[in-house]
C-alpha atoms as a PDB file:
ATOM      1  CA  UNK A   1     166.183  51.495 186.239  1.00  0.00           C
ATOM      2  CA  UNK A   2     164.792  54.622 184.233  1.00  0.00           C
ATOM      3  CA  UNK A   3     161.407  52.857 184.893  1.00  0.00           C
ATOM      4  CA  UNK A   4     158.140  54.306 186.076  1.00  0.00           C
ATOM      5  CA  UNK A   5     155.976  52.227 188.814  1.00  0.00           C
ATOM      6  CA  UNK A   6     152.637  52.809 189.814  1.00  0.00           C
ATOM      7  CA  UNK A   7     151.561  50.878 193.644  1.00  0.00           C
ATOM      8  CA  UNK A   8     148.078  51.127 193.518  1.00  0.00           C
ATOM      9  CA  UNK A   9     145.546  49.673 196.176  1.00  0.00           C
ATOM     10  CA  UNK A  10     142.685  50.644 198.944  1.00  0.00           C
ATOM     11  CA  UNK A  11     143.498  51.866 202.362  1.00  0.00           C
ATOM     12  CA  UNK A  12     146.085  49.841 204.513  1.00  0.00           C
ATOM     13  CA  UNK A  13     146.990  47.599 201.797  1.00  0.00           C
ATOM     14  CA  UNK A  14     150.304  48.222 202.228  1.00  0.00           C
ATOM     15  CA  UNK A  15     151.492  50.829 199.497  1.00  0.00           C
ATOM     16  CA  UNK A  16     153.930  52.841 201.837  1.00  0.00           C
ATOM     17  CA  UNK A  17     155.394  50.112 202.901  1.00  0.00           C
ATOM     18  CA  UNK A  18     156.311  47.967 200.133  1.00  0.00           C
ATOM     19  CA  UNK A  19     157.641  51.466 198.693  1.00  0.00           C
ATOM     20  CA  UNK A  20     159.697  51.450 202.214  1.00  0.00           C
ATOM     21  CA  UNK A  21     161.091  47.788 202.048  1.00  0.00           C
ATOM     22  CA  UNK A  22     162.401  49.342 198.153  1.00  0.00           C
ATOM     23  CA  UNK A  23     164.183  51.737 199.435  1.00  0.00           C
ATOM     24  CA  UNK A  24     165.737  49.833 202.440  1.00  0.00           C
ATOM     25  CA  UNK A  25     166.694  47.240 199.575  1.00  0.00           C
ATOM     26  CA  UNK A  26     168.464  49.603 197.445  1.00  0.00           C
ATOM     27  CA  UNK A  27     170.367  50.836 200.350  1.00  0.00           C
ATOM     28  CA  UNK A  28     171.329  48.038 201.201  1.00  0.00           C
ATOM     29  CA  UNK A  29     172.849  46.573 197.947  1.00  0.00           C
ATOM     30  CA  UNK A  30     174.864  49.886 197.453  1.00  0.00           C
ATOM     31  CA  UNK A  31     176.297  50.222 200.491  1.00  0.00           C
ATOM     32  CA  UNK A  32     177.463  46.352 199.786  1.00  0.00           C
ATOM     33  CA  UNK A  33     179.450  47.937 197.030  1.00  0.00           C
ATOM     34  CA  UNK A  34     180.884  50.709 199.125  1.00  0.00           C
ATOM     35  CA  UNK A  35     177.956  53.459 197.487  1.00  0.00           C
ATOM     36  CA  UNK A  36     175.380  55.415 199.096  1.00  0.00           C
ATOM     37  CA  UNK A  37     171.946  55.366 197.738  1.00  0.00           C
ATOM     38  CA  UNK A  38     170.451  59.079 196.150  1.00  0.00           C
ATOM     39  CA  UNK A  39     166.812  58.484 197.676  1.00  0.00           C
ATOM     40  CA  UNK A  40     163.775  61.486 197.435  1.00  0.00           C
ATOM     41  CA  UNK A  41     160.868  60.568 198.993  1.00  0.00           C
ATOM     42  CA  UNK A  42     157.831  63.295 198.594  1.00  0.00           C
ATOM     43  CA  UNK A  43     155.604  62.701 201.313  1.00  0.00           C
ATOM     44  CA  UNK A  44     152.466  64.730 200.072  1.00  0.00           C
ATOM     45  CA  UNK A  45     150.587  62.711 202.747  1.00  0.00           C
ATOM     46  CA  UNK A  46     152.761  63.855 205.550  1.00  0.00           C
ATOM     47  CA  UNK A  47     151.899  61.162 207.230  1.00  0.00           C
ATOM     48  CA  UNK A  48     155.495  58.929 206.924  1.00  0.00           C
ATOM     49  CA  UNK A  49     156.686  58.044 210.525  1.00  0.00           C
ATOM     50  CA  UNK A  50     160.655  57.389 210.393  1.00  0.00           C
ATOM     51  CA  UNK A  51     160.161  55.365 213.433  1.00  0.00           C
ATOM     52  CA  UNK A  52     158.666  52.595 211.323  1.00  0.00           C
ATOM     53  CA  UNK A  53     160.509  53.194 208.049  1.00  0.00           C
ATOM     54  CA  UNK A  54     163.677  52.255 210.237  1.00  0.00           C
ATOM     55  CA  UNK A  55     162.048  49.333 211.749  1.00  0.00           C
ATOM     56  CA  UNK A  56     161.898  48.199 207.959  1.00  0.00           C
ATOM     57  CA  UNK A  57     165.607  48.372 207.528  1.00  0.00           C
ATOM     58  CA  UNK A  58     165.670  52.614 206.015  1.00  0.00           C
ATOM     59  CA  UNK A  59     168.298  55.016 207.241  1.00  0.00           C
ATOM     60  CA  UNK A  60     166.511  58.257 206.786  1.00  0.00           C
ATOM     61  CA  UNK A  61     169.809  59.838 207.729  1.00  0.00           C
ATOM     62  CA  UNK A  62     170.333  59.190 203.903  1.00  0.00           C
ATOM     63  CA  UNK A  63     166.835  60.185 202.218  1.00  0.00           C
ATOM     64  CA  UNK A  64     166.340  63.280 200.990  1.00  0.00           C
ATOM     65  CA  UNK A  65     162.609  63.769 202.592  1.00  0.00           C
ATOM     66  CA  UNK A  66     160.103  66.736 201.585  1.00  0.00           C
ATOM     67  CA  UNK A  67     156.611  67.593 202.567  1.00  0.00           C
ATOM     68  CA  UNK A  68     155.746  69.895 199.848  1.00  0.00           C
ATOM     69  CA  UNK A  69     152.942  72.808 200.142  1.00  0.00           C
ATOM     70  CA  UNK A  70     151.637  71.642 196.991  1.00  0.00           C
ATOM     71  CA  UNK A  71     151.289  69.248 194.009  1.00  0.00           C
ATOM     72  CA  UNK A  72     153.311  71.828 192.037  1.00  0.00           C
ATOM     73  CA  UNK A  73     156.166  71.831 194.271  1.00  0.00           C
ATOM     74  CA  UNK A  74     156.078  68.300 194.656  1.00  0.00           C
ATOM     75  CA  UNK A  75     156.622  67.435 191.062  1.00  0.00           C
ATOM     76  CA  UNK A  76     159.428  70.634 190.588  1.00  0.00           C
ATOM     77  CA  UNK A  77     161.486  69.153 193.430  1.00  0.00           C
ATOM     78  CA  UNK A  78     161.525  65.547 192.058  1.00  0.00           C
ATOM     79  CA  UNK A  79     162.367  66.755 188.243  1.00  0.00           C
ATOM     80  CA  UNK A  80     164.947  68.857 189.821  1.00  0.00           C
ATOM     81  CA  UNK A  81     166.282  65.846 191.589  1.00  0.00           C
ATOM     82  CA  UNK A  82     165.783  63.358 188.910  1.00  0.00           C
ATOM     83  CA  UNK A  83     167.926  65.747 186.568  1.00  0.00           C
ATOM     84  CA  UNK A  84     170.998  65.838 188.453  1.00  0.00           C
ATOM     85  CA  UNK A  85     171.856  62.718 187.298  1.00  0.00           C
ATOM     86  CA  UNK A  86     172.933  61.459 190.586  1.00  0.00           C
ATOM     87  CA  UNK A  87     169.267  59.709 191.887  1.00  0.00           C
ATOM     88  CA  UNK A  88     168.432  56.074 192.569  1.00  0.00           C
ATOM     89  CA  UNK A  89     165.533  55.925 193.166  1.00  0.00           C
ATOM     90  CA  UNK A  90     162.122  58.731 193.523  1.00  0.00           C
ATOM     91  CA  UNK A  91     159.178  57.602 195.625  1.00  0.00           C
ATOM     92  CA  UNK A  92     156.119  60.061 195.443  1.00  0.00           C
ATOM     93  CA  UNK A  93     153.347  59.595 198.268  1.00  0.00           C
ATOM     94  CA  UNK A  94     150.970  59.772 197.044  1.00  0.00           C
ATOM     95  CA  UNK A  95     149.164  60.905 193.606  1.00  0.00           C
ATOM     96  CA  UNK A  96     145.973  61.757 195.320  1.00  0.00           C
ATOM     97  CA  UNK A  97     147.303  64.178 197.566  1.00  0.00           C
ATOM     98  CA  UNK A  98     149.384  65.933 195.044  1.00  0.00           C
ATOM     99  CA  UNK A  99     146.850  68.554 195.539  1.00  0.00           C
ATOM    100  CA  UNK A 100     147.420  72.186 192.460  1.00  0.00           C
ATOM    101  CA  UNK A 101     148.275  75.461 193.900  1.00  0.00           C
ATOM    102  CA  UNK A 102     144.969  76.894 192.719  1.00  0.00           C
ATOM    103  CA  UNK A 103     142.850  74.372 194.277  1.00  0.00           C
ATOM    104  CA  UNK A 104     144.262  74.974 197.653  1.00  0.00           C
ATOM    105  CA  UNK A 105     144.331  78.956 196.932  1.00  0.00           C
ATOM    106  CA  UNK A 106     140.202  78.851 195.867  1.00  0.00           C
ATOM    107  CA  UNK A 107     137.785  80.283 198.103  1.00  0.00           C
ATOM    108  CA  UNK A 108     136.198  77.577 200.706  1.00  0.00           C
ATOM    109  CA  UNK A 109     132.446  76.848 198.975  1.00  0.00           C
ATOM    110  CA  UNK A 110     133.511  77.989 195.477  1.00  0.00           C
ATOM    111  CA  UNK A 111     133.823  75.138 192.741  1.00  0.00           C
ATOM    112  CA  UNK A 112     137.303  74.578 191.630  1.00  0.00           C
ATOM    113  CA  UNK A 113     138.286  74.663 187.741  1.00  0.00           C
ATOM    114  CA  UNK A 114     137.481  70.759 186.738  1.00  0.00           C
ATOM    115  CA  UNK A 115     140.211  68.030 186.199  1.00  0.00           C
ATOM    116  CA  UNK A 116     142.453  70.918 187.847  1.00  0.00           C
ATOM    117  CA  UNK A 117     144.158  68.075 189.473  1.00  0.00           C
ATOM    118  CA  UNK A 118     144.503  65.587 186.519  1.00  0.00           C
ATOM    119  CA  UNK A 119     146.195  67.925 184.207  1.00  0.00           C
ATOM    120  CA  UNK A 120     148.737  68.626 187.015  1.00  0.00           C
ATOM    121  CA  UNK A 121     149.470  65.293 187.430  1.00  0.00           C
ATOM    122  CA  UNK A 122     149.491  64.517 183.782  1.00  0.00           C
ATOM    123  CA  UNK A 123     151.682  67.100 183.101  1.00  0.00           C
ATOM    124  CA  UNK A 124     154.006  67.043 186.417  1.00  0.00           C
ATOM    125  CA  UNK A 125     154.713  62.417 185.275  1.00  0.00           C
ATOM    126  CA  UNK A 126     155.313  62.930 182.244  1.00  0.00           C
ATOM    127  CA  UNK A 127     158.357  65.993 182.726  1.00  0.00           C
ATOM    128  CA  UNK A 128     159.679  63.153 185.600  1.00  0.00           C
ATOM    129  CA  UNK A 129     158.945  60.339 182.626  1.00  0.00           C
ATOM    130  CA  UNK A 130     161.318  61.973 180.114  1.00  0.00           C
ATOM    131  CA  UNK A 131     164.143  62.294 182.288  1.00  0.00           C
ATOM    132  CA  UNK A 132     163.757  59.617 184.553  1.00  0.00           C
ATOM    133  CA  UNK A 133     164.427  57.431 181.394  1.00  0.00           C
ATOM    134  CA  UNK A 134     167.722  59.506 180.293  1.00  0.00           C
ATOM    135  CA  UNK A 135     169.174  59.396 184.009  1.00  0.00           C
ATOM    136  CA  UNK A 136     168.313  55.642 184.769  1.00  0.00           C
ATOM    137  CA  UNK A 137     166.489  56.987 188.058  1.00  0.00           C
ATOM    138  CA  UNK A 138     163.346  54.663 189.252  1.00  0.00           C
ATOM    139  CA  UNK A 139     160.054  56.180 190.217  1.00  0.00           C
ATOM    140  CA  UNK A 140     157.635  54.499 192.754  1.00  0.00           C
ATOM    141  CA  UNK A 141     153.963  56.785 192.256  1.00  0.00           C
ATOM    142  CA  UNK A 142     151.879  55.803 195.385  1.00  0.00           C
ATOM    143  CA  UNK A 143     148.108  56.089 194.225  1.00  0.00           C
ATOM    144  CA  UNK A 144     144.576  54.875 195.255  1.00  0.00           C
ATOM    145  CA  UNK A 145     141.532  53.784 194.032  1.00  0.00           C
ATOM    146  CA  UNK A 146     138.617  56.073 194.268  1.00  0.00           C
ATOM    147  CA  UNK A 147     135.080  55.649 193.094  1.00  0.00           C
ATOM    148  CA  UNK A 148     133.955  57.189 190.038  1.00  0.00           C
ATOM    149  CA  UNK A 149     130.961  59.204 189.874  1.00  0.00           C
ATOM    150  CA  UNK A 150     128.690  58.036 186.673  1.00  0.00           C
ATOM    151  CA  UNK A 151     126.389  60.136 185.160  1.00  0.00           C
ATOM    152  CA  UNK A 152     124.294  56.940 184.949  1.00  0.00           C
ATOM    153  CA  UNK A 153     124.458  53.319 186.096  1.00  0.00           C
ATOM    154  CA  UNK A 154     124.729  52.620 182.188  1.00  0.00           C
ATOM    155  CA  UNK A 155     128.152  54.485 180.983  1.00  0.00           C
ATOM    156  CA  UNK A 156     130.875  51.873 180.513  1.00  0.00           C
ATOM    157  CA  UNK A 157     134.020  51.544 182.654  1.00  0.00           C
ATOM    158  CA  UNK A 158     137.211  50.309 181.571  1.00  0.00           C
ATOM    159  CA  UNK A 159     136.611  46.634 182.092  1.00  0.00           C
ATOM    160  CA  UNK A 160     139.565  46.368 184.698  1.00  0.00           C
ATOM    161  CA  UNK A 161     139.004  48.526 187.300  1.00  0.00           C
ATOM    162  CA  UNK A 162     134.743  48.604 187.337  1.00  0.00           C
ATOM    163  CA  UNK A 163     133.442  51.862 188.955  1.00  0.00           C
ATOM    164  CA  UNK A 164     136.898  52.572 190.309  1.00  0.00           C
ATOM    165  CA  UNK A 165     139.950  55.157 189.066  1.00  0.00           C
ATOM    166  CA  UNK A 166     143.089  56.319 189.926  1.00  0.00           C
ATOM    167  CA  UNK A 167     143.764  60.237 190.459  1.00  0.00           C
ATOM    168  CA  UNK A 168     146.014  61.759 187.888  1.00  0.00           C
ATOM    169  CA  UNK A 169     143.942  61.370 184.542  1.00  0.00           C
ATOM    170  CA  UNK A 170     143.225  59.618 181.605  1.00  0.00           C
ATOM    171  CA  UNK A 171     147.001  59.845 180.127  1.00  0.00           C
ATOM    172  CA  UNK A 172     148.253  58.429 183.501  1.00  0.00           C
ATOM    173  CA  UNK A 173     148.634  54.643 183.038  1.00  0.00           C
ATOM    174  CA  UNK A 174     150.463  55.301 179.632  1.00  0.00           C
ATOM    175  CA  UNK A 175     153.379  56.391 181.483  1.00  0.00           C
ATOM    176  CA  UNK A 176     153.824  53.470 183.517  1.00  0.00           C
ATOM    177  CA  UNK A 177     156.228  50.747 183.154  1.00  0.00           C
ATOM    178  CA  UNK A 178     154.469  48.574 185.750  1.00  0.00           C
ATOM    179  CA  UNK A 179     151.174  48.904 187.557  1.00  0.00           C
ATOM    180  CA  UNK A 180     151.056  47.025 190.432  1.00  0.00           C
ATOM    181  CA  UNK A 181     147.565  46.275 192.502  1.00  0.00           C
ATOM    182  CA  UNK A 182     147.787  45.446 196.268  1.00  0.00           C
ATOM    183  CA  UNK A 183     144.819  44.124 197.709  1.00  0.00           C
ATOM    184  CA  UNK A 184     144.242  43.313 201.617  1.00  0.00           C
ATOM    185  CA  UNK A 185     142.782  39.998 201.565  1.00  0.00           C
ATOM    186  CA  UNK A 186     143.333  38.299 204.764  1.00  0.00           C
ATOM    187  CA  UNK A 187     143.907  38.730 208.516  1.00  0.00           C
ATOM    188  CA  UNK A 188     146.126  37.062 210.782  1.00  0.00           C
ATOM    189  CA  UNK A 189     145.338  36.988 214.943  1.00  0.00           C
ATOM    190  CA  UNK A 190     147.336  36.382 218.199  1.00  0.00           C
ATOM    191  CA  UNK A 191     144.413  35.350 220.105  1.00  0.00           C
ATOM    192  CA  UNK A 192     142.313  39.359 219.946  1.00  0.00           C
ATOM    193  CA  UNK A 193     145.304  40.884 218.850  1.00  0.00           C
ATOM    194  CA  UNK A 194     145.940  41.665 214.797  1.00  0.00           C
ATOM    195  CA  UNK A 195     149.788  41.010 214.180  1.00  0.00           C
ATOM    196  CA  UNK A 196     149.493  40.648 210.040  1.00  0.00           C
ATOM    197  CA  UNK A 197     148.005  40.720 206.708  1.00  0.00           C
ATOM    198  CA  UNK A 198     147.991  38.921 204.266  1.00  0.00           C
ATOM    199  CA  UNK A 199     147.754  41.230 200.751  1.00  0.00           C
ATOM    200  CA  UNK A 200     147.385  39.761 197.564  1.00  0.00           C
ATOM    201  CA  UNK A 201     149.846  41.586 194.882  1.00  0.00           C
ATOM    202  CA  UNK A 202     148.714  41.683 191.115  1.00  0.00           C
ATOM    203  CA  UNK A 203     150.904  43.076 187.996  1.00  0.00           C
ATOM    204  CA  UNK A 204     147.931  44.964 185.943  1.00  0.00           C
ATOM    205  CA  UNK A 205     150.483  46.251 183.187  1.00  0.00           C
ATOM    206  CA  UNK A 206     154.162  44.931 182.914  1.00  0.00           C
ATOM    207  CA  UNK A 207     156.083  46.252 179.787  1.00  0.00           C
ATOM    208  CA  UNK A 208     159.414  44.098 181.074  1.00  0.00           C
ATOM    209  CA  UNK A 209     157.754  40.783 181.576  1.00  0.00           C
ATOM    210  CA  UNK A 210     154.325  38.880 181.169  1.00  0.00           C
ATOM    211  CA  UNK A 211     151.591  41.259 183.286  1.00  0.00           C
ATOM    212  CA  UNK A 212     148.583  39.304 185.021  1.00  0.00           C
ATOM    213  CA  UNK A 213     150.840  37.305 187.679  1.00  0.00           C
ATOM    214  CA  UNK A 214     149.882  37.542 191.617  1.00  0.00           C
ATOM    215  CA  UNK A 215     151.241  36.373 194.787  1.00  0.00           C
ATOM    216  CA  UNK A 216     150.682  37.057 198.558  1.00  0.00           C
ATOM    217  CA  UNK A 217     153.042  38.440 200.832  1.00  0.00           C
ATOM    218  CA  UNK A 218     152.718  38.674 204.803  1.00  0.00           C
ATOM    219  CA  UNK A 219     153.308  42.303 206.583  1.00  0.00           C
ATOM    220  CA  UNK A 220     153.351  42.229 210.183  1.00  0.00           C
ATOM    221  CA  UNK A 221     153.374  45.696 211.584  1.00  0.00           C
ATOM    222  CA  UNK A 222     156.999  45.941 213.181  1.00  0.00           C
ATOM    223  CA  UNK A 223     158.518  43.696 210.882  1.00  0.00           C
ATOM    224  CA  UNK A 224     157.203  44.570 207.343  1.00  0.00           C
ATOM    225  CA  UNK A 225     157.512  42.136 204.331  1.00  0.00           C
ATOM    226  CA  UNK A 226     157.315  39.062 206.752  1.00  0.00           C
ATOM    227  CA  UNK A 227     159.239  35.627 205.453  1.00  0.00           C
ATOM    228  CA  UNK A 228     158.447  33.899 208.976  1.00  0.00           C
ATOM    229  CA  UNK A 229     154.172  33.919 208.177  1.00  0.00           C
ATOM    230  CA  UNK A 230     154.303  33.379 205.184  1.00  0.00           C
ATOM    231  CA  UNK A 231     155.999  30.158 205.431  1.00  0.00           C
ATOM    232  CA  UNK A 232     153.914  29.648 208.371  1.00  0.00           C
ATOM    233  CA  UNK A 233     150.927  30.084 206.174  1.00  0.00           C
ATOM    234  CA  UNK A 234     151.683  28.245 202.753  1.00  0.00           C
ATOM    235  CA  UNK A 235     153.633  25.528 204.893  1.00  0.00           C
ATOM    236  CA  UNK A 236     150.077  24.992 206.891  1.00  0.00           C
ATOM    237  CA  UNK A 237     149.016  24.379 203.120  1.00  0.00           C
ATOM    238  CA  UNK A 238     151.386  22.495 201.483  1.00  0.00           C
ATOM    239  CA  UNK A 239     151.278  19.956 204.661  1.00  0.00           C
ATOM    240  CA  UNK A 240     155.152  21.528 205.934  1.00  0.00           C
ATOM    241  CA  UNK A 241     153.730  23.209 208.611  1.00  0.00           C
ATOM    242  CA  UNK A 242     151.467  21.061 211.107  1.00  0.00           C
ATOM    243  CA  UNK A 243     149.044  22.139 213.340  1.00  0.00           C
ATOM    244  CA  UNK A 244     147.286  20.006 216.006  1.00  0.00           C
ATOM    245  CA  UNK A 245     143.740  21.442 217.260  1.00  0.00           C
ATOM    246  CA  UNK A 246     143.604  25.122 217.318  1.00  0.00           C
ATOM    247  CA  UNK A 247     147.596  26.419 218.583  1.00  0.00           C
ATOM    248  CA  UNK A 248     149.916  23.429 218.082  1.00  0.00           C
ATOM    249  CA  UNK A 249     152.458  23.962 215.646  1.00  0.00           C
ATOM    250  CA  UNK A 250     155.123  21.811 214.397  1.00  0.00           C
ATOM    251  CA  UNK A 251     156.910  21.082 211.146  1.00  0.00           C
ATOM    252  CA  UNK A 252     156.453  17.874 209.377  1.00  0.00           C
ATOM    253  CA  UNK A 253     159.364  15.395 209.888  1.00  0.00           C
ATOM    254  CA  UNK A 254     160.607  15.770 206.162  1.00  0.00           C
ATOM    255  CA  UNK A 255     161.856  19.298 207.087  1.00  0.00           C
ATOM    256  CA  UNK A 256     164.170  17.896 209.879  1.00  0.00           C
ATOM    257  CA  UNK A 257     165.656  14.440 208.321  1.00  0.00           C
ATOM    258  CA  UNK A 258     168.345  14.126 211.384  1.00  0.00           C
ATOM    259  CA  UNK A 259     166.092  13.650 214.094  1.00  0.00           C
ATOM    260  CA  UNK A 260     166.695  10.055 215.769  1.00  0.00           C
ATOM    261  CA  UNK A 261     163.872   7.683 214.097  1.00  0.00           C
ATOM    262  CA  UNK A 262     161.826   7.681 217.793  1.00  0.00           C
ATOM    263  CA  UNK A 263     161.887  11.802 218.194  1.00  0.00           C
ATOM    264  CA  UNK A 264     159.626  13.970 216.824  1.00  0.00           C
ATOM    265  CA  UNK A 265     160.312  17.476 216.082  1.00  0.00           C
ATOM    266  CA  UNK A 266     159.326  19.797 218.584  1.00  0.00           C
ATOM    267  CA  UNK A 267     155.624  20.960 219.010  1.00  0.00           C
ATOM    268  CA  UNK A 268     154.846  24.637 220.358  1.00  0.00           C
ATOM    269  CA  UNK A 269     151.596  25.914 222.304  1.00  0.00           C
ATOM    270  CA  UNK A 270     150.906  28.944 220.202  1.00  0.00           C
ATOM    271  CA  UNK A 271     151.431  30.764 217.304  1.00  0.00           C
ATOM    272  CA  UNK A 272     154.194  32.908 218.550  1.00  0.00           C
ATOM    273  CA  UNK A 273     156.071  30.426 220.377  1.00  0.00           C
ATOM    274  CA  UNK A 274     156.655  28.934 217.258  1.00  0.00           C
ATOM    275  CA  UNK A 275     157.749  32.169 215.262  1.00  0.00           C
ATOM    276  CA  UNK A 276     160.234  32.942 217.842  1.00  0.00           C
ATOM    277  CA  UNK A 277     161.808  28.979 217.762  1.00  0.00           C
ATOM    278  CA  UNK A 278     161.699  29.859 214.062  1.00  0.00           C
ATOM    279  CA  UNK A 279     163.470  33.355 214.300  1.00  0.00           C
ATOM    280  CA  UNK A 280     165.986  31.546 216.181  1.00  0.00           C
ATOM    281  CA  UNK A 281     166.654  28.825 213.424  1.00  0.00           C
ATOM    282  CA  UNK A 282     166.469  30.451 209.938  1.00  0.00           C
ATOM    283  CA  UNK A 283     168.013  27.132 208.271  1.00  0.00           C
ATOM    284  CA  UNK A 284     164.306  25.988 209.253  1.00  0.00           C
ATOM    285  CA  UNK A 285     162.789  28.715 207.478  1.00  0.00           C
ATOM    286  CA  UNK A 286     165.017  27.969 204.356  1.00  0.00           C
ATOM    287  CA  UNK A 287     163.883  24.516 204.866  1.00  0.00           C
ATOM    288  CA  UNK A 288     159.891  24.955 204.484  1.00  0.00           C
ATOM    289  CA  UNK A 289     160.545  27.399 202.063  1.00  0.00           C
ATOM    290  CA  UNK A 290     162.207  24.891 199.601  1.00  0.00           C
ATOM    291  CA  UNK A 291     159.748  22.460 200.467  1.00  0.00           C
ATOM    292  CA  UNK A 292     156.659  25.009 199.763  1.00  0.00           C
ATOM    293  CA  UNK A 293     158.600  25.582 196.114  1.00  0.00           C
ATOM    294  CA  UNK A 294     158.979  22.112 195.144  1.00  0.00           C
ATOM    295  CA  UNK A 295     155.693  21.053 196.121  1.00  0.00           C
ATOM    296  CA  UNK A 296     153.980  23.922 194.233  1.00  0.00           C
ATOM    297  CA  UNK A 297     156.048  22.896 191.343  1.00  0.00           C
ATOM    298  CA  UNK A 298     154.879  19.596 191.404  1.00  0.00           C
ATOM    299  CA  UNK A 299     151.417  20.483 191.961  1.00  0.00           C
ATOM    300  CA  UNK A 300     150.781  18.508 194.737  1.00  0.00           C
ATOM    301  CA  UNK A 301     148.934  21.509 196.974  1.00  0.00           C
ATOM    302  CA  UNK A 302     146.318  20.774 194.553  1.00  0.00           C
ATOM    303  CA  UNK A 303     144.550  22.739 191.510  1.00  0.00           C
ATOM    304  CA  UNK A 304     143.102  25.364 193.589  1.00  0.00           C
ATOM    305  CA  UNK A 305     145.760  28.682 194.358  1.00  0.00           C
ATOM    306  CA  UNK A 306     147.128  29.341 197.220  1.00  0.00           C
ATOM    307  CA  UNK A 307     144.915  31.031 199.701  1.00  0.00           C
ATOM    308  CA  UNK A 308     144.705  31.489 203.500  1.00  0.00           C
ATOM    309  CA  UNK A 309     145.064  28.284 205.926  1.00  0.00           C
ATOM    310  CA  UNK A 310     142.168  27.540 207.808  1.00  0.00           C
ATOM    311  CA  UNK A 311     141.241  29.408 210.905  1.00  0.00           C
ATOM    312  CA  UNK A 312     142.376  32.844 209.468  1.00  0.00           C
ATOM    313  CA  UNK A 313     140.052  35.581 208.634  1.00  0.00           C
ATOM    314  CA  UNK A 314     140.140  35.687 204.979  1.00  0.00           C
ATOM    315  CA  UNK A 315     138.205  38.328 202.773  1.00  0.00           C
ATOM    316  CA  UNK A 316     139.425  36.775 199.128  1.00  0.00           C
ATOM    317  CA  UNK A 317     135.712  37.703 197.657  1.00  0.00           C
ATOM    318  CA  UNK A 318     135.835  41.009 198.486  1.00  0.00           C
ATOM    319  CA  UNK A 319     138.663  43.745 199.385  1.00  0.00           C
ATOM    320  CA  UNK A 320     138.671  45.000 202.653  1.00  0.00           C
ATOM    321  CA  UNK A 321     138.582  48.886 202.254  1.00  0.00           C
ATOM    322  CA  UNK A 322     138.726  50.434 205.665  1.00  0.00           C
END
């Protein structure tokens, strides 16, 4: 808590809704404690659709939502809200489109005052910064990466990012607790029809723990954050998961010990046949999930990470930025 949190990534990476899932998950712990959550979510975007933020588990009925006219407005009503003392938790989506009152006030065709937007930004995180520590509130900035424009192919770059920067200036990344990379790295089909990716999540700066770690995590559009493919996926690695031929799908016999010695465990025709028996039998889940852990531990998936099982699209080399 207090802490600021930077989601940065390309286009459908999955930014809004890992931001989402948060909020869903703080509401959910307080109202295990008989508390409501004090949620602001800035939607400079205007592009959040409550339709899918409840299908991740978010009563809007309790977040405080504004669509702001401008980047100055923005930033006023989150300090405002930050120092009442009473917030969780302040989500603003995004950076980029925190867009000055000037800028938008300019004649079309004349050029704008430069870094108009930076200083803005610079100065609107770090008022939120100072408070946000003193009040124990948690902000979530939503940003994006964008290609710099070099004088010349030779000027250096930071060494982390290459050609690429975030909106909201040079001073922005000192104000961060966390900065947190989401990268799009894999598809997952139903026959023609996309159901998932798979995005790789990397800690570039971490000021409460060791930065440089990475995972995956599965979103399925409906379902969000999804546990179900992703043991799916890293049980088809780890050998918990077996599939016969192109759509047969089973779990190994280690993950169901009670079966008679002459039954097998049961084999489905397609991949969603066999999410559905597995929605239906969570203690299975919990199962390959244990035996994904300990194997990892032990090393036996091998000395090569964790990637996408075979027969998935997979675009690990480079990001997909559509």
């Amino acid at each position: 808590r207090g802490r600021v949190i930077d989601l940065v990534g390309h286009t459908s990476s999955g930014k809004t809704t890992l931001a989402l899932t948060a909020i869903a998950e703080l509401q959910k712990s307080k109202k295990a404690v008989g508390e409501q959550a004090n949620v602001l979510y800035v939607d400079a975007e205007c592009a959040i659709d409550p339709r899918y933020a409840k299908m991740l588990g978010v009563d809007m009925d309790e977040v405080y939502l504004i669509q702001p006219d401008n980047g100055e407005d923005g930033y006023l009503a989150a300090e405002m809200f930050i120092a009442s003392g009473v917030a969780d938790l302040v989500v603003i989506d995004s950076i980029a489109a925190m867009i000055p009152k000037a800028m938008l006030e300019v004649e079309l065709g004349d050029q704008p005052q430069i870094a108009m937007g930076a200083r803005l930004d610079s100065q609107g995180i770090a008022r939120l910064f100072n408070i946000a520590h003193k009040t124990k509130c948690t902000v979530i900035l939503i940003n994006q990466w964008k290609t710099a424009v070099r004088p010349n192919q030779m000027s250096r770059t930071d060494g982390v990012s290459g050609n690429q920067y975030q909106p909201g200036g040079e001073t922005f990344k000192f104000y961060l607790t966390q900065m947190v990379e989401l990268q799009r790295v894999g598809k997952i089909y139903e026959g023609d029809t996309l159901i998932s990716n798979q995005v790789r999540v990397r800690v570039l700066k971490n000021k409460i723990a060791p930065p440089g770690r990475e995972c995956d995590i599965f979103i399925t559009f409906g379902v969000g954050l999804d546990v179900i493919q992703e043991a799916i996926e890293l049980g088809l690695q780890t050998e918990s998961v077996i599939r016969s031929g192109r759509s047969m799908y089973s779990v190994s016999p280690e993950i169901m010990p009670n079966l008679p010695p002459d039954e097998e465990p049961p084999r489905f025709n397609g991949r969603p046949k066999f999410v559905e028996w597995l929605k239906e039998n969570p203690e299975i889940v919990q199962r390959i999930r244990k035996s994904i852990s300990e194997k990892l531990l032990q090393g036996n998936s091998g000395e090569e990470r964790i990637g996408l099982a075979d027969g998935t699209e997979t675009q690990d080399v480079a990001p997909i930025t559509d």
